[in-house]
C-alpha atoms as a PDB file:
ATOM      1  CA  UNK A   1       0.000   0.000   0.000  1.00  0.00           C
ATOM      2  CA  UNK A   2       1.363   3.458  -1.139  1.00  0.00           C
ATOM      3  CA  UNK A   3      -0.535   6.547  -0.526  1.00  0.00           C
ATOM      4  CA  UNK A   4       1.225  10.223  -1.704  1.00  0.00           C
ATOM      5  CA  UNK A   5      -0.028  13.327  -0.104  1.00  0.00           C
ATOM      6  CA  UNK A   6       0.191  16.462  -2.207  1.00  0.00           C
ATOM      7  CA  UNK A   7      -1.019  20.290  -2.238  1.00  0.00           C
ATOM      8  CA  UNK A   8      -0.311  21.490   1.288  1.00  0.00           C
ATOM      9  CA  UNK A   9       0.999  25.279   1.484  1.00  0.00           C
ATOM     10  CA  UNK A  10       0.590  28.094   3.127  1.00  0.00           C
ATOM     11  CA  UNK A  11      -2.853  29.669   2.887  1.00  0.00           C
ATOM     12  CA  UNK A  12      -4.672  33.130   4.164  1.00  0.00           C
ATOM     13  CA  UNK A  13      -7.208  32.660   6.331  1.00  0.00           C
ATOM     14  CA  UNK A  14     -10.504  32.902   4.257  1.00  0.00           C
ATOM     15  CA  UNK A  15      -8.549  30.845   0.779  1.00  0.00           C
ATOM     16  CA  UNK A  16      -9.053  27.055  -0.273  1.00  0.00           C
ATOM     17  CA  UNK A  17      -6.278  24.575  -0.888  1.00  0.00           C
ATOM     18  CA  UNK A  18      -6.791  21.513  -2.368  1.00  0.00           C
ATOM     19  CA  UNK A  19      -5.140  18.241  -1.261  1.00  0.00           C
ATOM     20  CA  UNK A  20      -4.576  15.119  -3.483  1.00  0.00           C
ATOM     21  CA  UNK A  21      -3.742  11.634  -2.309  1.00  0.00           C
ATOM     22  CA  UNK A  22      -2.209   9.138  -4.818  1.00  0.00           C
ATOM     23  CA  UNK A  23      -3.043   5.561  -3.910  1.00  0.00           C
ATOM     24  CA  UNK A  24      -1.460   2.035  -5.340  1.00  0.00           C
ATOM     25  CA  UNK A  25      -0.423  -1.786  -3.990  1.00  0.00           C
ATOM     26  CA  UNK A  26      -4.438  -1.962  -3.161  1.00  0.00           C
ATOM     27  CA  UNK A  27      -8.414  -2.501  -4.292  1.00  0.00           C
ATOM     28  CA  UNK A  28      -8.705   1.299  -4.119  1.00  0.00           C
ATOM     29  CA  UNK A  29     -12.041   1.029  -6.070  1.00  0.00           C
ATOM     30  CA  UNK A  30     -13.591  -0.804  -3.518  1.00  0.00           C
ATOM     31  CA  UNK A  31     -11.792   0.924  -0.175  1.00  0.00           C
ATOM     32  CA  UNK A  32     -12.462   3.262   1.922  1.00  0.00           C
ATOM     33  CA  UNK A  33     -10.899   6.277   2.224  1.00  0.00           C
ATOM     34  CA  UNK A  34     -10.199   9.102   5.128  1.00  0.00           C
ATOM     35  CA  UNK A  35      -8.260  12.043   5.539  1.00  0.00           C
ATOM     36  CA  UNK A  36      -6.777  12.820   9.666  1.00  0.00           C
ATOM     37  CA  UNK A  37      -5.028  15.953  10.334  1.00  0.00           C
ATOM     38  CA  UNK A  38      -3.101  16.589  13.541  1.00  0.00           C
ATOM     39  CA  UNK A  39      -1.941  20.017  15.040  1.00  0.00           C
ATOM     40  CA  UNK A  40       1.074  19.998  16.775  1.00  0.00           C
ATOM     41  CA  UNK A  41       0.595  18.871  20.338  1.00  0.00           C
ATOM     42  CA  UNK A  42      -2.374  17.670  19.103  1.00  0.00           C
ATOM     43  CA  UNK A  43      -4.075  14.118  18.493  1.00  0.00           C
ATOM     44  CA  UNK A  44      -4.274  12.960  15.260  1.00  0.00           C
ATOM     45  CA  UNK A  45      -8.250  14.068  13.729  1.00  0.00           C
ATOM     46  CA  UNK A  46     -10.480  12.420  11.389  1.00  0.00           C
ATOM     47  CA  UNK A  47     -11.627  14.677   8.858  1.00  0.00           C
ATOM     48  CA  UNK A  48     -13.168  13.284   6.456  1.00  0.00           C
ATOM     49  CA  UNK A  49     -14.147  10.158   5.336  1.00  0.00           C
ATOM     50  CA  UNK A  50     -15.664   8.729   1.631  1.00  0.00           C
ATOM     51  CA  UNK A  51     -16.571   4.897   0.724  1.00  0.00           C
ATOM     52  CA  UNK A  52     -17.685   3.355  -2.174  1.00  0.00           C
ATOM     53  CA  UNK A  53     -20.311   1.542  -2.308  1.00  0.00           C
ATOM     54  CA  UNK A  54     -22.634   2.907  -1.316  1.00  0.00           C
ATOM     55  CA  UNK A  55     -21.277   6.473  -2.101  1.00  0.00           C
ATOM     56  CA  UNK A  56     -21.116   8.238   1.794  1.00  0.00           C
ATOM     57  CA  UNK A  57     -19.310  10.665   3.089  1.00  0.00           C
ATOM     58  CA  UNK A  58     -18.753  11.662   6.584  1.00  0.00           C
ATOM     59  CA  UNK A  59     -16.862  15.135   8.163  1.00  0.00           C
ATOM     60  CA  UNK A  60     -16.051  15.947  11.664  1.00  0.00           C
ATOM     61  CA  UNK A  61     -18.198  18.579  12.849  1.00  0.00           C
ATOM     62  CA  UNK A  62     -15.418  21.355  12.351  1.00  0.00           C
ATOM     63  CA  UNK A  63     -14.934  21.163   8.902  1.00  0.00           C
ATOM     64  CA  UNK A  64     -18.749  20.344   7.474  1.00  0.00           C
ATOM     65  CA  UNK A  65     -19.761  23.144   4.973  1.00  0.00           C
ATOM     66  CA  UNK A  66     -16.452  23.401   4.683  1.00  0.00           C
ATOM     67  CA  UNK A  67     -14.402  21.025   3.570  1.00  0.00           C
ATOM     68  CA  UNK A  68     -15.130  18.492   0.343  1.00  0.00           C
ATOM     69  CA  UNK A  69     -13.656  14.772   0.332  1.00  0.00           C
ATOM     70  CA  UNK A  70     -13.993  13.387  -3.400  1.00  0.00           C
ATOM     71  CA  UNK A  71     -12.738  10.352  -5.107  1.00  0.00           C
ATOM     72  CA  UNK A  72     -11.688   9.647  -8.806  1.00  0.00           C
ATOM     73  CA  UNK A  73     -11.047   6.018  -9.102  1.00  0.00           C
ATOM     74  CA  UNK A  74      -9.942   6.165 -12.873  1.00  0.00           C
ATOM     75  CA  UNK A  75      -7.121   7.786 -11.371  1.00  0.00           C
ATOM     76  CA  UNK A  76      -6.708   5.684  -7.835  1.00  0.00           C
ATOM     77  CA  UNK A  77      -6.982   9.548  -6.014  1.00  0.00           C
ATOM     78  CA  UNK A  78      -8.684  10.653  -3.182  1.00  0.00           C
ATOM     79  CA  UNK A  79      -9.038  14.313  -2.924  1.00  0.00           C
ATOM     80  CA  UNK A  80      -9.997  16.677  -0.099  1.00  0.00           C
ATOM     81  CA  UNK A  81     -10.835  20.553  -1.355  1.00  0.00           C
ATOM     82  CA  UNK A  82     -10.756  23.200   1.285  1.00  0.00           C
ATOM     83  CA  UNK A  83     -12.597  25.767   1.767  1.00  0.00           C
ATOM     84  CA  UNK A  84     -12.875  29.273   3.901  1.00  0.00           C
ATOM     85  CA  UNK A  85     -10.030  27.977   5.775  1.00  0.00           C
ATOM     86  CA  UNK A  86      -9.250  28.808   9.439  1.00  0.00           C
ATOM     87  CA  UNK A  87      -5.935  29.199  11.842  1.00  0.00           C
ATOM     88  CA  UNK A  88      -7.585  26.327  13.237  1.00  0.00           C
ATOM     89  CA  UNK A  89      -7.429  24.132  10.786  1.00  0.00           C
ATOM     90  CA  UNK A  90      -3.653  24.295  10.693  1.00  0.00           C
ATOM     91  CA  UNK A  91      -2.051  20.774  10.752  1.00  0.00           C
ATOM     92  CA  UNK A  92      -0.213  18.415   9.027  1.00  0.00           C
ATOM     93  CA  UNK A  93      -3.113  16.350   7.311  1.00  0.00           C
ATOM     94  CA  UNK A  94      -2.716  12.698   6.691  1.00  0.00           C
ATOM     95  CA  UNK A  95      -4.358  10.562   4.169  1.00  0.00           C
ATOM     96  CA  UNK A  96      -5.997   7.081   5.163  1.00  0.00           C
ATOM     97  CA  UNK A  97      -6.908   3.261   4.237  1.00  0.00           C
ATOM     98  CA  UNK A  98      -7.558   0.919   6.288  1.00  0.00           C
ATOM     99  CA  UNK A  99      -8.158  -3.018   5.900  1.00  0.00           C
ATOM    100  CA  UNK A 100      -9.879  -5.246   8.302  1.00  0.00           C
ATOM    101  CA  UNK A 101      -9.173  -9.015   8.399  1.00  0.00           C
ATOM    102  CA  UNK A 102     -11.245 -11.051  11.012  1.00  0.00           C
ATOM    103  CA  UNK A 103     -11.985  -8.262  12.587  1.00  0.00           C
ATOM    104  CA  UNK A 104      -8.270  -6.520  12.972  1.00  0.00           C
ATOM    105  CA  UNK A 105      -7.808  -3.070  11.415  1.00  0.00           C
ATOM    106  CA  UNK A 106      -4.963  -2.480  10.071  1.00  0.00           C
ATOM    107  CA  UNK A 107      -3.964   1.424   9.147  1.00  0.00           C
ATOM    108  CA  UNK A 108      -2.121   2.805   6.023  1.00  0.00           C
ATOM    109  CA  UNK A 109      -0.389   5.972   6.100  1.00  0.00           C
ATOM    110  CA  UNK A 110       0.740   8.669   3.199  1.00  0.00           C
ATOM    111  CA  UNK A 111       3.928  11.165   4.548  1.00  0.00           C
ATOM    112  CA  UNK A 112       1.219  13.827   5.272  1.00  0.00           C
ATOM    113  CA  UNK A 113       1.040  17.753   3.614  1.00  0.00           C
ATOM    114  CA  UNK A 114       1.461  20.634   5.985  1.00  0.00           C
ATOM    115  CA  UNK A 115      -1.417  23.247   5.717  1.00  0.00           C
ATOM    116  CA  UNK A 116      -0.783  26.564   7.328  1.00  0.00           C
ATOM    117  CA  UNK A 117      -3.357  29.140   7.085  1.00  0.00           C
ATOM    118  CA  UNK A 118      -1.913  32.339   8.356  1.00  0.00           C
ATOM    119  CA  UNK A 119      -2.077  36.213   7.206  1.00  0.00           C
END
């Protein structure tokens, strides 16, 4: 399982950045998909989350109206678009896959993209 985080920066408060997550060694079509952030000294978050079949997606209460998680599985990449962006949601941000075999999870990491939203 690979998964490449890409489109971090640094971001006024009020812009949108759009993060891209490049996924391979996995059934990506039929996997679910999440994005965590974590703020230094903080836990890592669940943000967003998108499955398959059927289509759902889920946010953490922070980022709903917000925030957009969106899949293209032509292309094996999960996306998460950001919108009117806060100090707050300053983090290093983390895309997700899991598997679970008998009932064990097992989590996949990318490298993570630092966002910084600051004027």
């Amino acid at each position: 399982v690979q998964l490449v985080e890409s489109g971090g920066g640094l971001v006024q408060p009020g812009g949108s950045l759009r993060l891209s997550c490049a996924a391979s060694g996995f059934a990506f079509r039929s996997s679910g998909m999440s994005w965590y952030r974590q703020a230094p000294g903080n836990e890592r978050e669940l943000v967003a989350t998108i499955i398959s079949n059927p289509a759902i997606t889920t946010y953490t209460d922070s980022v709903k109206g917000r925030f957009t998680i969106s899949r293209d599985n032509a292309k094996n990449t999960v996306y998460l678009q950001m919108n009117s962006l806060k100090p707050e949601d300053t983090a290093v941000y983390y895309c997700n896959t899991w598997k679970t075999i008998m009932g064990t999870r097992t989590d996949y990491w990318g490298q993570g993209a630092q966002v910084t939203v600051s004027s």
